[in-house]
C-alpha atoms as a PDB file:
ATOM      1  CA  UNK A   1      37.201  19.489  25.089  1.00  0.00           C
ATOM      2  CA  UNK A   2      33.815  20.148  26.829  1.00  0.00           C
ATOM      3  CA  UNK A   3      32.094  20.849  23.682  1.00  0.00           C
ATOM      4  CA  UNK A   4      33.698  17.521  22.544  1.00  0.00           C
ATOM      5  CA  UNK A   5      32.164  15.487  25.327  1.00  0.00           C
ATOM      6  CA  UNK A   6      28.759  17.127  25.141  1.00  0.00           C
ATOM      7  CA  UNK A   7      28.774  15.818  21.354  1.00  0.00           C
ATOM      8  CA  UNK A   8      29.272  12.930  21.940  1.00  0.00           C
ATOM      9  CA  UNK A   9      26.832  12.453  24.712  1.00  0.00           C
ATOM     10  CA  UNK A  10      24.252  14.158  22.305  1.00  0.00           C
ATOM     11  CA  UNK A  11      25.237  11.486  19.259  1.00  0.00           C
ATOM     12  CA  UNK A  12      24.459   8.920  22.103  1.00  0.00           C
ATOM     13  CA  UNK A  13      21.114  10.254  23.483  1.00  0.00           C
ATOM     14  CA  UNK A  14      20.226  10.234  19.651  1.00  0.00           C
ATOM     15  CA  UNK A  15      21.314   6.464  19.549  1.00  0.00           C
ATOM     16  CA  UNK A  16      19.605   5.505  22.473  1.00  0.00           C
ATOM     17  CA  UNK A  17      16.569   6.882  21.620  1.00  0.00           C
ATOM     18  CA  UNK A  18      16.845   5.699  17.754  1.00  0.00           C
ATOM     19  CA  UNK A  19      16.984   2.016  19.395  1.00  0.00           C
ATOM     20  CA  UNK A  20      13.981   2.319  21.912  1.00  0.00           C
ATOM     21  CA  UNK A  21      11.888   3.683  19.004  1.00  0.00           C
ATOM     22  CA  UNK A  22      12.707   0.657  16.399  1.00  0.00           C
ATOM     23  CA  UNK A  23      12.888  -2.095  19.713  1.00  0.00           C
ATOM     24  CA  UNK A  24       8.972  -0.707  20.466  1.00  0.00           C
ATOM     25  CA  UNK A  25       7.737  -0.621  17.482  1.00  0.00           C
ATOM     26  CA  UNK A  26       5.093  -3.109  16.990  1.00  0.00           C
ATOM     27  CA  UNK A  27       5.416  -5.911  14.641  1.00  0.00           C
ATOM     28  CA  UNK A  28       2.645  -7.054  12.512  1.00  0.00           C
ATOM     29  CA  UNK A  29       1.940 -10.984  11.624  1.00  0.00           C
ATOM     30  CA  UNK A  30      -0.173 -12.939   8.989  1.00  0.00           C
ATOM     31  CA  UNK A  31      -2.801 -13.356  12.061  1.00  0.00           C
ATOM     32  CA  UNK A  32      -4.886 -10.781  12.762  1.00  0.00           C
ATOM     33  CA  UNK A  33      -5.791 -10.307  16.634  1.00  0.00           C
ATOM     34  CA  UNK A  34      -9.658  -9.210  15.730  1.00  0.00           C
ATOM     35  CA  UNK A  35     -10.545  -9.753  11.902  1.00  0.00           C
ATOM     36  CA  UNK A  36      -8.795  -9.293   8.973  1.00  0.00           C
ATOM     37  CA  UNK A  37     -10.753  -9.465   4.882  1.00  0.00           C
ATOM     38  CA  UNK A  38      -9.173 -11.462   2.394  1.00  0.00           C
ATOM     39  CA  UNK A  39      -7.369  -9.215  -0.115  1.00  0.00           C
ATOM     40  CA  UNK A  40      -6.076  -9.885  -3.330  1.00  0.00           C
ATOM     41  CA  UNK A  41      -4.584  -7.315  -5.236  1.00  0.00           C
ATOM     42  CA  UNK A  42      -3.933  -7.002  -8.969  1.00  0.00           C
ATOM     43  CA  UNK A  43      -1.279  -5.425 -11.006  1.00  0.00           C
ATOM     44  CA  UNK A  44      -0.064  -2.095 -10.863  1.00  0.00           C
ATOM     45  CA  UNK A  45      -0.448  -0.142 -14.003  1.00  0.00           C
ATOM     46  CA  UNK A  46       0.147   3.378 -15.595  1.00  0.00           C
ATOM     47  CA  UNK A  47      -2.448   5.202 -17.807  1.00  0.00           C
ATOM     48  CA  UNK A  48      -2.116   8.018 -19.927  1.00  0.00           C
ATOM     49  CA  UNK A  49      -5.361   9.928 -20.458  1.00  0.00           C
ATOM     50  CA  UNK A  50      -5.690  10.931 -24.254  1.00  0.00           C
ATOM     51  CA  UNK A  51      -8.062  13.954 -23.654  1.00  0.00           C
ATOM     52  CA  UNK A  52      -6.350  16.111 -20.969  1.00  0.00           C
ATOM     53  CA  UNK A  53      -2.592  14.099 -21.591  1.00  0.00           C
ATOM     54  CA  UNK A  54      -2.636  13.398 -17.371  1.00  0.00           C
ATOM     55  CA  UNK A  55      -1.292  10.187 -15.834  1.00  0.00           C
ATOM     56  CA  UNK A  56      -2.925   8.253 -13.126  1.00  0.00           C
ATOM     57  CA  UNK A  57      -1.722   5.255 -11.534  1.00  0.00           C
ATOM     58  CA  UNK A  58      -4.033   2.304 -11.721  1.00  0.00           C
ATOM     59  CA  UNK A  59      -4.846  -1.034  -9.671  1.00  0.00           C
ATOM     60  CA  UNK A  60      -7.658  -3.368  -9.518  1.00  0.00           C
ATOM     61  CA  UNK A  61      -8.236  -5.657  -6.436  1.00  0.00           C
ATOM     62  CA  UNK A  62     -10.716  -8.460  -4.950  1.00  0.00           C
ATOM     63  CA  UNK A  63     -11.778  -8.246  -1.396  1.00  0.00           C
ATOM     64  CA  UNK A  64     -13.536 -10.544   0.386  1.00  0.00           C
ATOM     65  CA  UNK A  65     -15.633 -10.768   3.992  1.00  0.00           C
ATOM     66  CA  UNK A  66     -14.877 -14.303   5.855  1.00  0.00           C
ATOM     67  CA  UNK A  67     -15.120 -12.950   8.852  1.00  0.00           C
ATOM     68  CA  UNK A  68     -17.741 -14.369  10.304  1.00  0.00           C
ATOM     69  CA  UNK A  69     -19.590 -10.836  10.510  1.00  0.00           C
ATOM     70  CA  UNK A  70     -21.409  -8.495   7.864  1.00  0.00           C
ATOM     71  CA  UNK A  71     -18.618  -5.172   8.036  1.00  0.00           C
ATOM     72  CA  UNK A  72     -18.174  -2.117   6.462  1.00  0.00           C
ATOM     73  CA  UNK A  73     -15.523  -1.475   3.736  1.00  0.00           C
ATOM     74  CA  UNK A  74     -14.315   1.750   4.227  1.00  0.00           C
ATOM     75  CA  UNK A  75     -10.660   0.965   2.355  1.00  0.00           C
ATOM     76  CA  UNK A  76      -8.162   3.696   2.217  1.00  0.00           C
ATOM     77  CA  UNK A  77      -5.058   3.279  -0.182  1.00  0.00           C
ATOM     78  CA  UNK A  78      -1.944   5.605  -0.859  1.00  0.00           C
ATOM     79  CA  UNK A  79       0.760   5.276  -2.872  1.00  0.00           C
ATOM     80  CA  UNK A  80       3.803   6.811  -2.458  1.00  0.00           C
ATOM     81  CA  UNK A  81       6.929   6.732  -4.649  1.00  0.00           C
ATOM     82  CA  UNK A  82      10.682   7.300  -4.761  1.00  0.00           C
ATOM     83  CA  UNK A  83      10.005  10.436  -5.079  1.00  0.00           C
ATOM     84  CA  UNK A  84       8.681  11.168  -1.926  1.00  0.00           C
ATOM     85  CA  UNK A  85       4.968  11.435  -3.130  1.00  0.00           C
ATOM     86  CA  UNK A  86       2.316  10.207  -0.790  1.00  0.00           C
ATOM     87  CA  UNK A  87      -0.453  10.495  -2.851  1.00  0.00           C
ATOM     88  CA  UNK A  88      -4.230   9.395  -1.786  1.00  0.00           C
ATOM     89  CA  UNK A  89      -6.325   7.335  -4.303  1.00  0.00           C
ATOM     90  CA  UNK A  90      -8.912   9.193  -5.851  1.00  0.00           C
ATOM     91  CA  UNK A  91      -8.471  12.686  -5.335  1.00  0.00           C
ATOM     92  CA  UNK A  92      -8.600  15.114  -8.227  1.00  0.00           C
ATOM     93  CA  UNK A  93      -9.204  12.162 -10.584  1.00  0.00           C
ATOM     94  CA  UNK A  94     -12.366  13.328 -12.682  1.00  0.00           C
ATOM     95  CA  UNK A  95     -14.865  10.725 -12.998  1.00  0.00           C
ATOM     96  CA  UNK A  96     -14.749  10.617 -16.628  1.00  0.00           C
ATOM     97  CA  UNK A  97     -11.215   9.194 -16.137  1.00  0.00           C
ATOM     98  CA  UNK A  98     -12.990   6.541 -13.736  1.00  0.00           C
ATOM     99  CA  UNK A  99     -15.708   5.688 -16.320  1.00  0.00           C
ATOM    100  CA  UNK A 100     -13.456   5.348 -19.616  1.00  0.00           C
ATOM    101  CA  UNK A 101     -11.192   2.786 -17.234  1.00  0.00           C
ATOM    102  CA  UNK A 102     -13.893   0.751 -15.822  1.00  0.00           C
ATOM    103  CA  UNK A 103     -15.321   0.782 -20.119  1.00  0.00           C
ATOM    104  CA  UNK A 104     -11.412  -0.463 -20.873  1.00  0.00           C
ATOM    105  CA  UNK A 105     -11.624  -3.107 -18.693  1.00  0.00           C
ATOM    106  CA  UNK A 106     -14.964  -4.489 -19.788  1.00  0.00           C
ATOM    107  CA  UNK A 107     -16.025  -5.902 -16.374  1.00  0.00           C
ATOM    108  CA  UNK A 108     -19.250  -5.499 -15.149  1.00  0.00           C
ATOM    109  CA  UNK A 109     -18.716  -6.552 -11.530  1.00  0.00           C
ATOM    110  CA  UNK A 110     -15.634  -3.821 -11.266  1.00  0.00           C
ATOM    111  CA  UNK A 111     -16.449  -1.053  -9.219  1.00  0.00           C
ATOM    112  CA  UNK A 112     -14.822   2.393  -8.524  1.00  0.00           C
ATOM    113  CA  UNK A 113     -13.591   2.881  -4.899  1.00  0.00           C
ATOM    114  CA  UNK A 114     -16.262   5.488  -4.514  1.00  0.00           C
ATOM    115  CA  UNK A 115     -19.221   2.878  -5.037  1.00  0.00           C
ATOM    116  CA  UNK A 116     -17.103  -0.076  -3.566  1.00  0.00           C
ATOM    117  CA  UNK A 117     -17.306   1.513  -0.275  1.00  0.00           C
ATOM    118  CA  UNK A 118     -20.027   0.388   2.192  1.00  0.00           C
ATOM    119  CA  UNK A 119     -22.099  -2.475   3.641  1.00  0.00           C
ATOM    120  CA  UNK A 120     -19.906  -5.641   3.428  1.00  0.00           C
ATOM    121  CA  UNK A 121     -21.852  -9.042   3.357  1.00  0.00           C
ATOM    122  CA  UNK A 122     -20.224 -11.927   4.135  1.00  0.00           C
ATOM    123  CA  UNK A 123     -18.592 -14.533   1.874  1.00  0.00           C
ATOM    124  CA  UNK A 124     -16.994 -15.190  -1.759  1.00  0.00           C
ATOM    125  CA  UNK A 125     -20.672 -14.219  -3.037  1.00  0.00           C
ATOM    126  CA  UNK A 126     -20.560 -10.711  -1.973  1.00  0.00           C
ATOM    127  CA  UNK A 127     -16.777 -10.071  -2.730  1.00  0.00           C
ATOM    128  CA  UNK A 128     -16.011  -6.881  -4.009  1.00  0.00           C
ATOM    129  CA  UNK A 129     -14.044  -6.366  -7.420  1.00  0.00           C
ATOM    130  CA  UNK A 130     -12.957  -2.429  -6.870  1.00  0.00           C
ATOM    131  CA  UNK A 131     -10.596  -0.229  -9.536  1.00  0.00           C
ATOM    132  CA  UNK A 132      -8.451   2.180  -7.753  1.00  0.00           C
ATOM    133  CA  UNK A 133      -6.858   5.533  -9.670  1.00  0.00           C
ATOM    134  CA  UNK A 134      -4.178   7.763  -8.456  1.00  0.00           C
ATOM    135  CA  UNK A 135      -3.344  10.451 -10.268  1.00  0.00           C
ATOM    136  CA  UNK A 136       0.241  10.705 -10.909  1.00  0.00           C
ATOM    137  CA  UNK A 137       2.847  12.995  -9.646  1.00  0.00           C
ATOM    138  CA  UNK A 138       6.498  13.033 -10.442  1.00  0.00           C
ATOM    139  CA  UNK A 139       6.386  10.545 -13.379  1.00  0.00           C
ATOM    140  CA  UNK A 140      10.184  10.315 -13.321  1.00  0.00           C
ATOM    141  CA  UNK A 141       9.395   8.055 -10.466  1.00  0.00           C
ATOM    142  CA  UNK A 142      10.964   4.763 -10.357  1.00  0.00           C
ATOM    143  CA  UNK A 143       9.758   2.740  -7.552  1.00  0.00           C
ATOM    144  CA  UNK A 144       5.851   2.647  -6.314  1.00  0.00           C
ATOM    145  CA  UNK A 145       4.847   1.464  -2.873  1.00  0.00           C
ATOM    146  CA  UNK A 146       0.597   1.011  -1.654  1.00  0.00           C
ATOM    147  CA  UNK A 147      -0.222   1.017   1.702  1.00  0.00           C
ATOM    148  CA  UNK A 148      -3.407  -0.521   1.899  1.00  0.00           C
ATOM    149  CA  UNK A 149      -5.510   0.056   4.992  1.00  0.00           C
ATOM    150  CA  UNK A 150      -8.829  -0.708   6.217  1.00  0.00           C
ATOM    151  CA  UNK A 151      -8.380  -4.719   5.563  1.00  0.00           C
ATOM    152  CA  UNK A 152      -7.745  -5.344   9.491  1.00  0.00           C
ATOM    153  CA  UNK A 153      -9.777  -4.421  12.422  1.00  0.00           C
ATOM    154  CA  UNK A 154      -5.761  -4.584  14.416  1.00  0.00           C
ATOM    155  CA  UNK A 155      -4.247  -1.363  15.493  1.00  0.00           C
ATOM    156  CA  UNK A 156      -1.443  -0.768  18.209  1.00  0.00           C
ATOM    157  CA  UNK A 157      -0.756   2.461  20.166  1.00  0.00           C
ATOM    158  CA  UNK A 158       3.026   3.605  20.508  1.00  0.00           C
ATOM    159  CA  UNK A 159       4.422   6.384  22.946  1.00  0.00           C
ATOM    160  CA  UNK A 160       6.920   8.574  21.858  1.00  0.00           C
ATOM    161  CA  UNK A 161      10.116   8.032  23.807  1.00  0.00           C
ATOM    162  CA  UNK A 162      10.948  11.182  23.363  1.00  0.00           C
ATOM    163  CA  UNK A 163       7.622  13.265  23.224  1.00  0.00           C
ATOM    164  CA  UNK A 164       5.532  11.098  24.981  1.00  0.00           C
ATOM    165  CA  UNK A 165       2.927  11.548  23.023  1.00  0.00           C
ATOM    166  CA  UNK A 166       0.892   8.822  21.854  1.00  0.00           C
ATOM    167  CA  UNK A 167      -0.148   7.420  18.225  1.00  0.00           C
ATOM    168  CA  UNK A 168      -2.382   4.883  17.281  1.00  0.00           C
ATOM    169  CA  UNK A 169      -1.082   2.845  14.534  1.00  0.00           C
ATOM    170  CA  UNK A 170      -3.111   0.854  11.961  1.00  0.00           C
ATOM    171  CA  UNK A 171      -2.142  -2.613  10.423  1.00  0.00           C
ATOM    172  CA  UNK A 172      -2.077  -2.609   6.854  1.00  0.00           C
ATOM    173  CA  UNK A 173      -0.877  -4.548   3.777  1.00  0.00           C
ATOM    174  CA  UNK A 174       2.115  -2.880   1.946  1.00  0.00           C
ATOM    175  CA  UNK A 175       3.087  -3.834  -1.770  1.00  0.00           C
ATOM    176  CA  UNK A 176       5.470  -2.662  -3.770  1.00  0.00           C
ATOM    177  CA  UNK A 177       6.720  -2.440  -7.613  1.00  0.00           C
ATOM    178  CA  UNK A 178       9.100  -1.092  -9.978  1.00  0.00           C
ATOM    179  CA  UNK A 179       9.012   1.046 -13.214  1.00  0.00           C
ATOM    180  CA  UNK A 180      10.835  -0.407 -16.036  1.00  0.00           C
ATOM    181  CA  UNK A 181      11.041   1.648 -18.871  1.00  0.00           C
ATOM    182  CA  UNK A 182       9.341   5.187 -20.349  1.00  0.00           C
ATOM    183  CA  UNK A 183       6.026   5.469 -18.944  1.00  0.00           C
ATOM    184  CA  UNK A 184       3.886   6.082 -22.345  1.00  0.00           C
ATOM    185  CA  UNK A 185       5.833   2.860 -23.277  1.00  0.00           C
ATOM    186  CA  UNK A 186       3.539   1.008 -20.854  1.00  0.00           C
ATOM    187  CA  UNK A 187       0.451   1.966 -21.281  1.00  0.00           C
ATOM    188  CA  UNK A 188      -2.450  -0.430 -19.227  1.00  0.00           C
ATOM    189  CA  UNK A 189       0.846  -2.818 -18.810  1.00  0.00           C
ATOM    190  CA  UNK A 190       1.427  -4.557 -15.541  1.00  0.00           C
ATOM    191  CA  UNK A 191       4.300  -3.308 -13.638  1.00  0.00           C
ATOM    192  CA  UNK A 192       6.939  -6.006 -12.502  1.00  0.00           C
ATOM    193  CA  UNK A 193       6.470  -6.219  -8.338  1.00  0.00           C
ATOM    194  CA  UNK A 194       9.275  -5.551  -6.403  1.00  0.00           C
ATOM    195  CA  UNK A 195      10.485  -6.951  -3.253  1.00  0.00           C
ATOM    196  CA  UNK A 196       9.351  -5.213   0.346  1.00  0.00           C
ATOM    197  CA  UNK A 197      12.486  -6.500   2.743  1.00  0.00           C
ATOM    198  CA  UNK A 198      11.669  -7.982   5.792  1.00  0.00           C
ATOM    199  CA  UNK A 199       8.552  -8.373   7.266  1.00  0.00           C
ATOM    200  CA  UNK A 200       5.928 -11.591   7.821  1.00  0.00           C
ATOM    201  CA  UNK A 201       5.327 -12.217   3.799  1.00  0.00           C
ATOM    202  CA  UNK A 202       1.470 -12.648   2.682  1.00  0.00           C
ATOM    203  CA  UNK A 203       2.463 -13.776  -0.580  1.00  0.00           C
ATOM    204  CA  UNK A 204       6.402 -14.572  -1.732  1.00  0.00           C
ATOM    205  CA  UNK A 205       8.262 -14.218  -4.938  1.00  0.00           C
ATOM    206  CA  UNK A 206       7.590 -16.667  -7.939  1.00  0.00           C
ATOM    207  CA  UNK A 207      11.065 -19.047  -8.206  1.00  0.00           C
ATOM    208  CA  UNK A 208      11.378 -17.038 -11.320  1.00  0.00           C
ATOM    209  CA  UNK A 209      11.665 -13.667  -9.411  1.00  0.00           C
ATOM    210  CA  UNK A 210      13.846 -14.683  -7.161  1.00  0.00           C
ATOM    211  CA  UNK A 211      15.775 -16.406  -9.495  1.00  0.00           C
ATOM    212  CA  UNK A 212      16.434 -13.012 -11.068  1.00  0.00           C
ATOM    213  CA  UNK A 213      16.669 -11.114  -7.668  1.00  0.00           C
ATOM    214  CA  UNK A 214      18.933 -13.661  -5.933  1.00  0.00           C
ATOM    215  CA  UNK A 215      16.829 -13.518  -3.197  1.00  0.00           C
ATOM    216  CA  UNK A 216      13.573 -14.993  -1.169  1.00  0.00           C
ATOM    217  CA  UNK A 217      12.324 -11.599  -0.329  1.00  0.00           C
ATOM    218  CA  UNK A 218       8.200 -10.655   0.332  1.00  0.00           C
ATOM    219  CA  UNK A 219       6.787  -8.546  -2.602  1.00  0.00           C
ATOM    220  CA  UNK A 220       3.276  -8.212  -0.101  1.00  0.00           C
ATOM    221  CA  UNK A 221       3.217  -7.667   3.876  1.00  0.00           C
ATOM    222  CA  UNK A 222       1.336  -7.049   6.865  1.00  0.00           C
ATOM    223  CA  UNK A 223       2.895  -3.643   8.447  1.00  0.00           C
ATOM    224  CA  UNK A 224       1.655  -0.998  11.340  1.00  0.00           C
ATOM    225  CA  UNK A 225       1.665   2.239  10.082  1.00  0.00           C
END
């Protein structure tokens, strides 16, 4: 009976403390408290490298300073899938990999992530067209997230209920898509976005998608993390 009762005060001290955690944790708008860049990212795509036969995961983006103040864009991106992959753009991706992509897509403004970083002027003039590789994992995975921070200048500090200890949290933009089909069957070929539930949306389905999802969920949103 005793060991009974001290279960179920256990399951309840783990309830308690499951609540305080999710009722503190800080929730991130469309309106950033300090600054925020204009980000717009492109499609998510998977590439098959003919020489060495590796993947890599691939997505292009357009950043912009409106600030009001010359910054510095120091952007940091992971994906992570259903796998349970967090993996961090750029590393081990050689830079011949980097140079036959940029050659594919032919644009002369597109920049790596390694020479997109730096002194960010101010306005459309100076926005930044970067390419950013991943090199795949698990490529049985079937849904992709990005977490993309370094767009905000917002962060928010949590305690541990439990621990006490404290954690500095970063807002950030997460997106999110889906893999339909064999990977070498989609070579350089947009993936379809999927929806991120909940959340303050940045930028909501097409009527088409949510025609075919049955639902008004974000695909883009502002998160801590």
């Amino acid at each position: 009976m005793k060991k009974h009762i001290i279960f179920l005060s256990l399951i309840t001290l783990f309830v308690l403390a499951c609540t305080t955690i999710a009722s503190a944790y800080p929730k991130a708008t469309d309106h950033a408290k300090r600054w925020q860049f204009d980000f717009d990212a492109g499609d998510l795509a998977f590439y098959r490298d003919e020489d060495s036969g590796d993947g890599f995961w691939v997505m292009r983006y357009e950043v912009t300073n409106n600030t009001g103040n010359d910054r510095q864009w120091t952007p940091n991106m992971e994906l992570v899938t259903d796998k349970g992959e967090i993996i961090v753009d750029g590393k081990d991706v050689p830079r011949d990999v980097q140079l036959r992509l940029l050659d594919v897509y032919g644009d002369e403004l597109l920049k790596s992530q390694s020479n997109a970083t730096g002194k960010f002027l101010q306005g459309k003039e100076n926005a930044i067209r970067g390419l950013v590789i991943w090199r795949a994992g698990d490529e049985r995975a079937k849904e992709i997230q990005v977490f993309v921070a370094g767009v905000s200048g917002d962060t928010a500090d949590v305690i541990h209920p439990i621990t006490g200890e404290k954690h500095k949290l970063h807002r950030v933009i997460q997106l999110s898509w889906k893999v339909d089909g064999p990977l070498d069957d989609l070579q350089l070929v947009p993936l379809p976005t999927r929806p991120v539930s909940g959340g303050t949306s940045t930028r909501r389905l097409t009527t088409d998608d949510r025609d075919a999802i049955n639902g008004d969920e974000v695909v883009q949103k502002w998160i801590f993390r």
